[in-house]
Protein backbone atom coordinates (compact mmCIF):
# COMPACT_ATOMS: atom_id res chain seq x y z
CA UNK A 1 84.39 130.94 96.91
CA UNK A 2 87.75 129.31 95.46
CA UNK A 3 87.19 127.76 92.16
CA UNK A 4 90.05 125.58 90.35
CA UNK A 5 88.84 124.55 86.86
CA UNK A 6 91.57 122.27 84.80
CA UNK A 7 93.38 123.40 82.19
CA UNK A 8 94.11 119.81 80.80
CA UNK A 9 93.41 116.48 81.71
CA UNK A 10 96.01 113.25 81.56
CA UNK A 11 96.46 112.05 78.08
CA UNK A 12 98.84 108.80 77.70
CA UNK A 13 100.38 107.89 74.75
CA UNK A 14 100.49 104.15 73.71
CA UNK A 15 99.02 101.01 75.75
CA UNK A 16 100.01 100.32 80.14
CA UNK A 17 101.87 97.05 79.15
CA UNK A 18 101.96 96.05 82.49
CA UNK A 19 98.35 96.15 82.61
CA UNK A 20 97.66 94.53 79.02
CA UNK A 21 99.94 91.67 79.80
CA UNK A 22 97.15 90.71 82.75
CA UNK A 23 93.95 89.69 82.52
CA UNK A 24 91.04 91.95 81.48
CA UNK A 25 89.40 94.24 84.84
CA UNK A 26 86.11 94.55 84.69
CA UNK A 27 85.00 98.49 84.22
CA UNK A 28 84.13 100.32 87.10
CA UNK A 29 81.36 102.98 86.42
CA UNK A 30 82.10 106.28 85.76
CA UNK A 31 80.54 108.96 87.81
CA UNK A 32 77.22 109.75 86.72
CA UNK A 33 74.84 112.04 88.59
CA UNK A 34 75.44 113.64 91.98
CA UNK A 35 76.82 112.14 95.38
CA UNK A 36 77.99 113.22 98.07
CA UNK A 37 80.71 112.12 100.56
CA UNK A 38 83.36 112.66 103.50
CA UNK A 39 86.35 112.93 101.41
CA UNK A 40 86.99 112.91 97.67
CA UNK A 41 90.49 111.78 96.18
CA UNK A 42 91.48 113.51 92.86
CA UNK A 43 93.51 110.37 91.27
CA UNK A 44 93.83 106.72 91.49
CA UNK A 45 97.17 105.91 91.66
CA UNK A 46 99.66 104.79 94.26
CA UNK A 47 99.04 108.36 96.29
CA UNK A 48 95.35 108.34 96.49
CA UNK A 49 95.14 104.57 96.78
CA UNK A 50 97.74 104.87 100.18
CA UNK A 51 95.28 107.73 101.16
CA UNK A 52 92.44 105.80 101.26
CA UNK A 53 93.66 102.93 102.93
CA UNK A 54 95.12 105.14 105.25
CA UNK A 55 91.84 107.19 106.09
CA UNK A 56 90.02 103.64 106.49
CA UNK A 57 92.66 102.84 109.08
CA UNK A 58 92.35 106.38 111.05
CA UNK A 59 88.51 106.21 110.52
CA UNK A 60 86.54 103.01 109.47
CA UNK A 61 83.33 105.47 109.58
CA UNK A 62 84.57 107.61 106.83
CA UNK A 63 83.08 107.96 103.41
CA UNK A 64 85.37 108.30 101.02
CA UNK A 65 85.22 108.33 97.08
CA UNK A 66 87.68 108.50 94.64
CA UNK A 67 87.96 110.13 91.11
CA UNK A 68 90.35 108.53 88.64
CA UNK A 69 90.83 110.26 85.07
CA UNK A 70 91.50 106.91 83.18
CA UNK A 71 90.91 103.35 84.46
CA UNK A 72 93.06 101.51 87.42
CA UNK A 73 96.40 100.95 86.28
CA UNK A 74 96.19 102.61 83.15
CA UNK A 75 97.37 106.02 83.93
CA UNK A 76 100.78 106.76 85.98
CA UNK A 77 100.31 103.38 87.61
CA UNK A 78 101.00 101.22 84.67
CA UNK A 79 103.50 102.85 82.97
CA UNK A 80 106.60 102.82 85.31
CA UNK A 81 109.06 100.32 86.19
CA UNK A 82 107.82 99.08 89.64
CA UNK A 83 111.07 99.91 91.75
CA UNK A 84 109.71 100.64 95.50
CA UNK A 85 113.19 101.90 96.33
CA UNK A 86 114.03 101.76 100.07
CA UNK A 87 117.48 103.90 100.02
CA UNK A 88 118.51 107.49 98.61
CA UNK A 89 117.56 107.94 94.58
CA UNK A 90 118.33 111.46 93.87
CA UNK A 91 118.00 111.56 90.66
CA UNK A 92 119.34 115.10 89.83
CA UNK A 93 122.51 113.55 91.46
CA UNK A 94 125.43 111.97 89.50
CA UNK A 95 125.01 108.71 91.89
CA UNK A 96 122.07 108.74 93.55
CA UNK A 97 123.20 109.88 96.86
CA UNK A 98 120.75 112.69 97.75
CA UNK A 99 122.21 116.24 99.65
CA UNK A 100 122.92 115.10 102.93
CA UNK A 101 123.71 112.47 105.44
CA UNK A 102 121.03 112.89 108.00
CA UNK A 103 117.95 113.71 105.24
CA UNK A 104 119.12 110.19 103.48
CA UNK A 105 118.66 108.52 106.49
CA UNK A 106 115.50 110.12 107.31
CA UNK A 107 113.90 109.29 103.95
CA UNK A 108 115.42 105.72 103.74
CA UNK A 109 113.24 105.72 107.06
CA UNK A 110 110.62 107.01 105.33
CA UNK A 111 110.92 104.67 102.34
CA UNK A 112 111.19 101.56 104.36
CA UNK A 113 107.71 102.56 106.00
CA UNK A 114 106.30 102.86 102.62
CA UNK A 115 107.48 99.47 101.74
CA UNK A 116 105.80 97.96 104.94
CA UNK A 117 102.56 99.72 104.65
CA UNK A 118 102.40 98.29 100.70
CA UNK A 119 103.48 95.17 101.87
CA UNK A 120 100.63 95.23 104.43
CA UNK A 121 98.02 96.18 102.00
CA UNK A 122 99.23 92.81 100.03
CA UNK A 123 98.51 91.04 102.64
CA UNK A 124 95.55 92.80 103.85
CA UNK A 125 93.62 92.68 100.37
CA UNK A 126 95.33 88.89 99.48
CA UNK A 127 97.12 90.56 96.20
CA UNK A 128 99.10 87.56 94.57
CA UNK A 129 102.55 87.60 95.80
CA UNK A 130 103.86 87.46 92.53
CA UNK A 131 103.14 91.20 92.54
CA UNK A 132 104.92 92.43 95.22
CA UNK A 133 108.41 91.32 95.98
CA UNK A 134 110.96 92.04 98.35
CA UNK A 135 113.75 90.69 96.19
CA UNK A 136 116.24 93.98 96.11
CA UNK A 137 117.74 95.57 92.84
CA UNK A 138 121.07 95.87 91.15
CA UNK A 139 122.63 99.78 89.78
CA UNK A 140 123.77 98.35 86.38
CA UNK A 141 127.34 99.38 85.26
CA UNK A 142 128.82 99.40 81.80
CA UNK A 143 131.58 101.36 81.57
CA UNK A 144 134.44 102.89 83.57
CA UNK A 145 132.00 105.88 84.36
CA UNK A 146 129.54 103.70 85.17
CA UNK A 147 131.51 101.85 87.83
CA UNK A 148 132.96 104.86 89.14
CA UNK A 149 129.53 106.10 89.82
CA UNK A 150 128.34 102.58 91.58
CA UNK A 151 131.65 102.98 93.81
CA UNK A 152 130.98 106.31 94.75
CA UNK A 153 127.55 105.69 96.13
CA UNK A 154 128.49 102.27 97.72
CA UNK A 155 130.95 104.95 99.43
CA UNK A 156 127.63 106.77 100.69
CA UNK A 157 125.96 103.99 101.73
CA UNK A 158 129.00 102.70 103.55
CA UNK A 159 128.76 106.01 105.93
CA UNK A 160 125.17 105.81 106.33
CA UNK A 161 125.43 102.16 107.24
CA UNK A 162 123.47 100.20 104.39
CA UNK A 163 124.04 96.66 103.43
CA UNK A 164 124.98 96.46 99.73
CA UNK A 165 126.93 93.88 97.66
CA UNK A 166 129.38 94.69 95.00
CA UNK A 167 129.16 92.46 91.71
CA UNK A 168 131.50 91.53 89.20
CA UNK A 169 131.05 91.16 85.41
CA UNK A 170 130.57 87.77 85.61
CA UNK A 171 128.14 88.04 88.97
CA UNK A 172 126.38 90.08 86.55
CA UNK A 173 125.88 87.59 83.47
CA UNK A 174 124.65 85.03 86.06
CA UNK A 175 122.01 87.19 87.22
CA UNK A 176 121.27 89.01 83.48
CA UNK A 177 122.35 86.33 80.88
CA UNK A 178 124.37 89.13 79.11
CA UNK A 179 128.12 90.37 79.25
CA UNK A 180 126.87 93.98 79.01
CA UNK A 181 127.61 95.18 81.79
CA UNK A 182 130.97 95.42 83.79
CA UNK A 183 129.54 95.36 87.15
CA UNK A 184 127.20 96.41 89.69
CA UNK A 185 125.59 97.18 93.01
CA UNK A 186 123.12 95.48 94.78
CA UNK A 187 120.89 96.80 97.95
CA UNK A 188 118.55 94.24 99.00
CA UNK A 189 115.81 96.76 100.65
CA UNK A 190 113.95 97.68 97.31
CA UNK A 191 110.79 95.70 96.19
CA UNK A 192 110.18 94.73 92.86
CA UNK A 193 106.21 95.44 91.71
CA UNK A 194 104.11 94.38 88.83
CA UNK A 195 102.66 97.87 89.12
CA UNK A 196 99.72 97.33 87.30
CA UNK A 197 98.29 94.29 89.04
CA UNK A 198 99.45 95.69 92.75
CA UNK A 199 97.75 99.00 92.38
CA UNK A 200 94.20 96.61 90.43
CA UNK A 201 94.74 94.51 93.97
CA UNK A 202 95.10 97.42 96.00
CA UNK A 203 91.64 99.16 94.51
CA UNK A 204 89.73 95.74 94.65
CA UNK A 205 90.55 95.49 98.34
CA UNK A 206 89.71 99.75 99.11
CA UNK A 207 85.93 98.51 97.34
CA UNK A 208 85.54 95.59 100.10
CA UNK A 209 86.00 98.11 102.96
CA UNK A 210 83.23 100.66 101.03
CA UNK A 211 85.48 103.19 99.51
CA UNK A 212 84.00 103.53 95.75
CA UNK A 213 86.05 104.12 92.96
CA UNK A 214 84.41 105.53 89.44
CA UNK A 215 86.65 105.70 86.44
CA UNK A 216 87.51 107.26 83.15
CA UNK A 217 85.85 110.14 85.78
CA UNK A 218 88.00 113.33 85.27
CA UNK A 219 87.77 115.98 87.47
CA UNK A 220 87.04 118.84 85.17
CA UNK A 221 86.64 121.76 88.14
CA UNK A 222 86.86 121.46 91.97
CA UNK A 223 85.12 124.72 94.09
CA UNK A 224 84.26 125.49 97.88
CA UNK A 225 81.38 127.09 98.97
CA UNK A 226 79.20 127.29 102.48
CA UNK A 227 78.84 123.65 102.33
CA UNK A 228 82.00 122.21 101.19
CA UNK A 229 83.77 121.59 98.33
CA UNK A 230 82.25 120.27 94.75
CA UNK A 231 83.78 118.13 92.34
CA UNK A 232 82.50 118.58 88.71
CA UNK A 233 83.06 116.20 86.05
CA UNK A 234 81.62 115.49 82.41
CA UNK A 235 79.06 113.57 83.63
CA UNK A 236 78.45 114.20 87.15
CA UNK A 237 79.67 116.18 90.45
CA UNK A 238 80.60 115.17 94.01
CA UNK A 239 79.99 116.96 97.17
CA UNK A 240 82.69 116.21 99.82
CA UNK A 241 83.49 117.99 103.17
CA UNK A 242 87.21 118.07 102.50
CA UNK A 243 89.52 116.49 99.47
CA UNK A 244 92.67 115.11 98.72
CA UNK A 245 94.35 116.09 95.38
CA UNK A 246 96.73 112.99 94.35
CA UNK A 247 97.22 113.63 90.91
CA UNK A 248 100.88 114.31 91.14
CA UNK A 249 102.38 117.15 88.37
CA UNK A 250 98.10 117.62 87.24
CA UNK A 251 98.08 119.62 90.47
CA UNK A 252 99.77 122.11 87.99
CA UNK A 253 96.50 122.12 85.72
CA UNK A 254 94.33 123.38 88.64
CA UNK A 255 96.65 126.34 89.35
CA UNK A 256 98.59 125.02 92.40
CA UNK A 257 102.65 125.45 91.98
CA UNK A 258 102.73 126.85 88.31
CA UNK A 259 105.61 127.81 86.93
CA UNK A 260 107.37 125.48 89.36
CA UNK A 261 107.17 122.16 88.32
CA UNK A 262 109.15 120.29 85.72
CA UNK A 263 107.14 117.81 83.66
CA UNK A 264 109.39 114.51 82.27
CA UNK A 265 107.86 112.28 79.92
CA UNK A 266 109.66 108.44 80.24
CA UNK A 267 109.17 106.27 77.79
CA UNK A 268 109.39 102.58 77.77
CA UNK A 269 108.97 99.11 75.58
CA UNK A 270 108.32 95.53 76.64
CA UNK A 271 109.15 92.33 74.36
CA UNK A 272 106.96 90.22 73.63
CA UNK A 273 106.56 86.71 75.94
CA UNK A 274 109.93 84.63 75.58
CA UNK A 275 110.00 81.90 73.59
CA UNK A 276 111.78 78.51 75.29
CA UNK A 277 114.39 78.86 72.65
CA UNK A 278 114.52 82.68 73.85
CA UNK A 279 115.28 81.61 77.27
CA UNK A 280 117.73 79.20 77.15
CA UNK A 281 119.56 81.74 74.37
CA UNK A 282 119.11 84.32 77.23
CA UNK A 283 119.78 82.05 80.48
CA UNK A 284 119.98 84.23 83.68
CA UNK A 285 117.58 84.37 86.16
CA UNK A 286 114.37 84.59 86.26
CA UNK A 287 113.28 88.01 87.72
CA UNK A 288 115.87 91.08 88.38
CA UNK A 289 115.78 94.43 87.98
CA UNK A 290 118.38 97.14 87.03
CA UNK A 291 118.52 101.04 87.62
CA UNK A 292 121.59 102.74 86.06
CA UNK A 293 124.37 103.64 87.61
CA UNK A 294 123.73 106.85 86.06
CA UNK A 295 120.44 108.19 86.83
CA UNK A 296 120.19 109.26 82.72
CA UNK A 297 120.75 106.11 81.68
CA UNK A 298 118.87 102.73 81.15
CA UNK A 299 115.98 100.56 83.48
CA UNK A 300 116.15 97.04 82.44
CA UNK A 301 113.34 94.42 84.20
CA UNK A 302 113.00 90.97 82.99
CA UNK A 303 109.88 89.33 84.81
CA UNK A 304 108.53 86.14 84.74
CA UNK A 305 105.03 83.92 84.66
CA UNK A 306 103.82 85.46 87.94
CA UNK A 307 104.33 89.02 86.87
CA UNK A 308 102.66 88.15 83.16
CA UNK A 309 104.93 86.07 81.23
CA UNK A 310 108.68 85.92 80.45
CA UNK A 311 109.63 89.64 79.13
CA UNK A 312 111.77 91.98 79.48
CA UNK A 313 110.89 95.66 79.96
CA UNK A 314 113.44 98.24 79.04
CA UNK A 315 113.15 102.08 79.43
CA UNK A 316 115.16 104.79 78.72
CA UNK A 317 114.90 108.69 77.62
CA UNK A 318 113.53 111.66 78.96
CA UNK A 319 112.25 114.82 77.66
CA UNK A 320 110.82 118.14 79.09
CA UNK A 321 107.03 118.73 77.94
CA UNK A 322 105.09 121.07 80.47
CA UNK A 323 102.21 120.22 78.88
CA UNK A 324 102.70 116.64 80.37
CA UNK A 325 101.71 114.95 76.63
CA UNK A 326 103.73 112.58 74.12
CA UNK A 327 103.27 112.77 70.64
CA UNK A 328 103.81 110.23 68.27
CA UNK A 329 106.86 111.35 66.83
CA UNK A 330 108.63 111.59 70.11
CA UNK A 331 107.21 107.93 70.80
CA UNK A 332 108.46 106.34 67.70
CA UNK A 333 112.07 108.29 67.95
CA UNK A 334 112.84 106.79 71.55
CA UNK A 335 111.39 103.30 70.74
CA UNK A 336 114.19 103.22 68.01
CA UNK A 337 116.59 104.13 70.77
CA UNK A 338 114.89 101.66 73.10
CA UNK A 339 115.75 98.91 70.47
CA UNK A 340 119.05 99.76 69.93
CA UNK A 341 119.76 99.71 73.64
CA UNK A 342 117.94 96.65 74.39
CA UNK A 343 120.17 95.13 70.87
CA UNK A 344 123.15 96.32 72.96
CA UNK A 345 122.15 94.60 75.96
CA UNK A 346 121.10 91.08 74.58
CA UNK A 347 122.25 90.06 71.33
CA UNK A 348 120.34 86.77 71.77
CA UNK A 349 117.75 88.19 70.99
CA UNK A 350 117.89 90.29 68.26
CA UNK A 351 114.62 88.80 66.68
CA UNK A 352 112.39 89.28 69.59
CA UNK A 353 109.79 92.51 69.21
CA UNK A 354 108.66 94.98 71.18
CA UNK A 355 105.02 93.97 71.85
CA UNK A 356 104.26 97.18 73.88
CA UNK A 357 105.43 100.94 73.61
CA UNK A 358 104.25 103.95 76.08
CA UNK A 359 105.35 106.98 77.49
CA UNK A 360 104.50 108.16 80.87
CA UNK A 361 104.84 111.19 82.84
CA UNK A 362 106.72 112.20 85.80
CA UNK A 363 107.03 114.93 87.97
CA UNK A 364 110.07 116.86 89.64
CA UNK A 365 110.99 120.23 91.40
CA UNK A 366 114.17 121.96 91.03
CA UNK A 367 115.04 121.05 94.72
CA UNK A 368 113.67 117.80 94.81
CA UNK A 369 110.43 118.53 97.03
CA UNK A 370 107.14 117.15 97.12
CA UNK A 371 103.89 119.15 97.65
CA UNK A 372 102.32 117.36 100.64
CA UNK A 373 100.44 120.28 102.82
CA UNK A 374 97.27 121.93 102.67
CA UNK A 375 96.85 124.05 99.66
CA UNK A 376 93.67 125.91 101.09
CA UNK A 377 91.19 125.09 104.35
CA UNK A 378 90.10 121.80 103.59
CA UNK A 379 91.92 121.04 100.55
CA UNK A 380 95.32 118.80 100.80
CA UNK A 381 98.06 117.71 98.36
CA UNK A 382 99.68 114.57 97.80
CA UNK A 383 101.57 115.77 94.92
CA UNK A 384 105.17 115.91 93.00
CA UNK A 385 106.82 112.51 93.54
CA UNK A 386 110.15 113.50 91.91
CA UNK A 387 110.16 110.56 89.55
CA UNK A 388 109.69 108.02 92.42
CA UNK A 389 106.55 106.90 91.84
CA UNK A 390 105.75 104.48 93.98
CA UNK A 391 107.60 105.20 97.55
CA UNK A 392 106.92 109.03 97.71
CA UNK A 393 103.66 109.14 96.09
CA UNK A 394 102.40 106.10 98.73
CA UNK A 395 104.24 108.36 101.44
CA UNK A 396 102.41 111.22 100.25
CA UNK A 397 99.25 109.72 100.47
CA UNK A 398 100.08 108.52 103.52
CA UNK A 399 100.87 111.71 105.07
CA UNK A 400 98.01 113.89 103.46
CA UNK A 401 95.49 111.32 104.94
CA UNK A 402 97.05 111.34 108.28
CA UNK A 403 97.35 115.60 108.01
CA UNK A 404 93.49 115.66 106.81
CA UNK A 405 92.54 113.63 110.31
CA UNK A 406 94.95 115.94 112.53
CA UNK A 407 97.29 113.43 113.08
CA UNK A 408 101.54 114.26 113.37
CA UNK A 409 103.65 111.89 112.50
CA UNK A 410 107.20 111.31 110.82
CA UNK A 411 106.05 111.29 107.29
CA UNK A 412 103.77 114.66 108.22
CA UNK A 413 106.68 116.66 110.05
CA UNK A 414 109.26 115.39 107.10
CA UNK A 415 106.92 117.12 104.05
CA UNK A 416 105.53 120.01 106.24
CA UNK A 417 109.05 121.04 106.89
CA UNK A 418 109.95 120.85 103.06
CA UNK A 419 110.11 124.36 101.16
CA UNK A 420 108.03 125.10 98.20
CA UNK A 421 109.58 123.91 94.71
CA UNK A 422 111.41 126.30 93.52
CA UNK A 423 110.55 128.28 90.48
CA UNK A 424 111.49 127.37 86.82
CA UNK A 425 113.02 129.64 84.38
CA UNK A 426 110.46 131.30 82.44
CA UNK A 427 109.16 129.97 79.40
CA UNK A 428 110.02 129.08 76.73
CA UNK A 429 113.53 128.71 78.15
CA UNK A 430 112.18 125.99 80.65
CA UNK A 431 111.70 123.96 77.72
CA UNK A 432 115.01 124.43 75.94
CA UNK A 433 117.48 124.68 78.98
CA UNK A 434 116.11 121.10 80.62
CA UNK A 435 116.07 119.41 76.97
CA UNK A 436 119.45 120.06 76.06
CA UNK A 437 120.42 119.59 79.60
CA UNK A 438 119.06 115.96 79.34
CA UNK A 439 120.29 115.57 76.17
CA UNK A 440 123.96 115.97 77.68
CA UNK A 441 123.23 114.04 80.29
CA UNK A 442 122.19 111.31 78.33
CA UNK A 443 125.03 111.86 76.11
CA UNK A 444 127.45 110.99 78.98
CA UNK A 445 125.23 108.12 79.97
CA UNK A 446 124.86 106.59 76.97
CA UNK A 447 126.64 103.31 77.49
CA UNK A 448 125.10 103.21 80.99
């Protein structure tokens, strides 16, 4: 008998902002009691969601339950910046471009089919467009580094053949309403997501097909026996004939990969809802979003009414913590950095406070893998996303389903032919070489 108990569970530091600025979501029930089903999903977020929808589409018939440790959209979920980004985001890499020709094309492939099976799943389970929207994104640049870094990929994506659009400054402080930035890149493939109320849509429309979802439902120990595997949590245990873990670098805390997995905490800050006087200070338009044009530097979304008011969301600064937890003091330094950067970037509106503050967590290898195979008979991974949330993780999910039913496909061959991550120094020299690493890097980013 294999038995996996946790050594921690997801702890989240500071409120899902894109979750508090939407209406309240009725609690789902945690899992209380025993039940039983075809497959169990270890996690709720954009790689167990895809899973699900996935295994409905393979097998209507199937039974299939999922487990999430917090509530929809407040874990993981909420707490990025809702790129779905269609082309190469290596983000190891001084530009973006990833280690090759031929694998960026194959995961821009890859991306693009992630993109259509979300979009599908809007349409499928009527989540309001406002949500999910194919509107492309800009690589910000504000210095000389900056632009030298945009050029060089639009040099990439020039060989590999993608359309992308070079922007002045003032291009820029049409689309921004600030003279920030010097220049930048836009790729129209990418879809902008209000993460919180596409992965709440996504959940409500798994329920109407019969897959049940309990919450605030951490899986405490998973085991395998003569009849399966079992599922325990505080309150309850499921029975399932095989399982899906999709809980992305908490694979770690079952004993999968350790010592090979590098644990990021992001932290971000969105303003309060604009005032009219705000936005005609501001001008611009409506909705954008910006990635640096260094991969260290700073994510900049302003939304509008659809996504949950007029705001702008801002995030910036990473640190190593392989116990995947934020405390309060690293909060409260980066929000101070978070203001000074968003000061930087819009004068205007120097009065305007943060309403919401979090961290979240994200997960990388040393050679940018994901774990998507099967970890032991019966027991798959959809696992790792390398800080791109929401394309891998939805591939992931993808592919584990479609692996689970003995089905091949692209996104199967592409993470079965992936090595393992590699291993991490040991610790605590894990800890101290990534920090100051990331410190330097931001250093050098730090206009960007």
């Amino acid at each position: 008998m294999a038995r996996h108990e946790a050594l921690r569970t997801p702890v989240f530091s500071g409120p899902a902002g894109w979750n508090a600025i939407l209406s309240r979501a009725a609690p789902r029930a945690r899992l209380e009691g025993a039940t039983g089903c075809d497959i169990a999903i270890v996690g709720g977020g954009f790689a167990g969601l895809s899973a699900a929808r996935r295994l409905h589409q393979i097998d209507p018939g199937l039974d299939v339950v999922i487990l999430e440790a917090a509530r929809i959209a407040e874990g993981g979920t909420g707490r990025n910046s809702g790129f779905m980004i269609d082309l190469p985001h290596e983000l190891t890499s001084s530009d973006y471009a990833g280690s090759g020709e031929s694998r960026d094309r194959q995961l821009t492939q890859l991306n693009r089919h992630a993109i259509d099976f979300a979009a599908q799943a809007v349409a499928e389970y009527a989540i309001p467009e406002g949500w999910f929207q194919r509107s492309g994104k800009i690589n910000a640049a504000a210095s000389a580094v900056g632009m030298a870094a945009n050029e060089s990929y639009a040099r990439h994506l020039r060989d590999l053949g993608e359309a992308h659009e070079m922007l002045d400054a003032s291009a820029m402080r049409e689309i921004t309403g600030t003279d920030y930035y010097r220049g930048g890149l836009y790729t129209p493939g990418a879809a902008m997501i209000q993460p919180a109320g596409y992965v709440r849509g996504f959940a409500l429309g798994l329920e109407r097909t019969g897959v049940r979802i309990f919450e605030q439902s951490p899986v405490l120990c998973i085991e395998n026996g003569a009849q399966g595997w079992r599922l325990l949590t505080a309150r309850g245990e499921v029975r399932a004939e095989r399982v899906i873990m999709a809980n992305n670098g908490h694979l770690e805390s079952f004993g999968f990969q350790r010592g090979r997995l590098m644990h990021i905490m992001l932290n971000a800050c969105m303003t309060e809802e604009l005032s009219a006087d705000h936005l005609r200070a501001l001008g611009g338009h409506e909705c954008w979003g910006a990635t640096p044009s260094d991969p260290m530097g700073t994510t900049v979304r302003r939304i509008g009414p659809a996504q949950g008011g007029h705001r702008i969301v801002i995030r910036q600064g990473g640190y190593y913590r392989p116990r995947m937890q934020t405390s309060t003091r690293d909060l409260a330094r980066l929000v101070r950095h978070m203001r000074q950067k968003f000061e930087a970037r819009f004068p205007m509106l120097r009065g305007v406070r943060f309403e919401y503050c979090w961290s979240g967590h994200l997960c990388l290898s040393r050679n940018g893998v994901s774990v998507m195979r099967e970890l032991e008979p019966g027991l798959y991974a959809a696992c790792v996303d390398n800080g791109l949330g929401t394309t891998r993780s939805t591939l992931t999910g993808i592919g584990a389903a479609e692996m689970l039913c003995g089905l091949t496909s692209a996104v199967t061959r592409f993470f079965t032919a992936e090595a393992q991550p590699d291993r991490l120094p040991p610790h605590p020299l894990d800890t101290v070489g990534a920090n100051a690493y990331m410190r330097w890097k931001e250093w050098r980013a730090r206009l960007e």
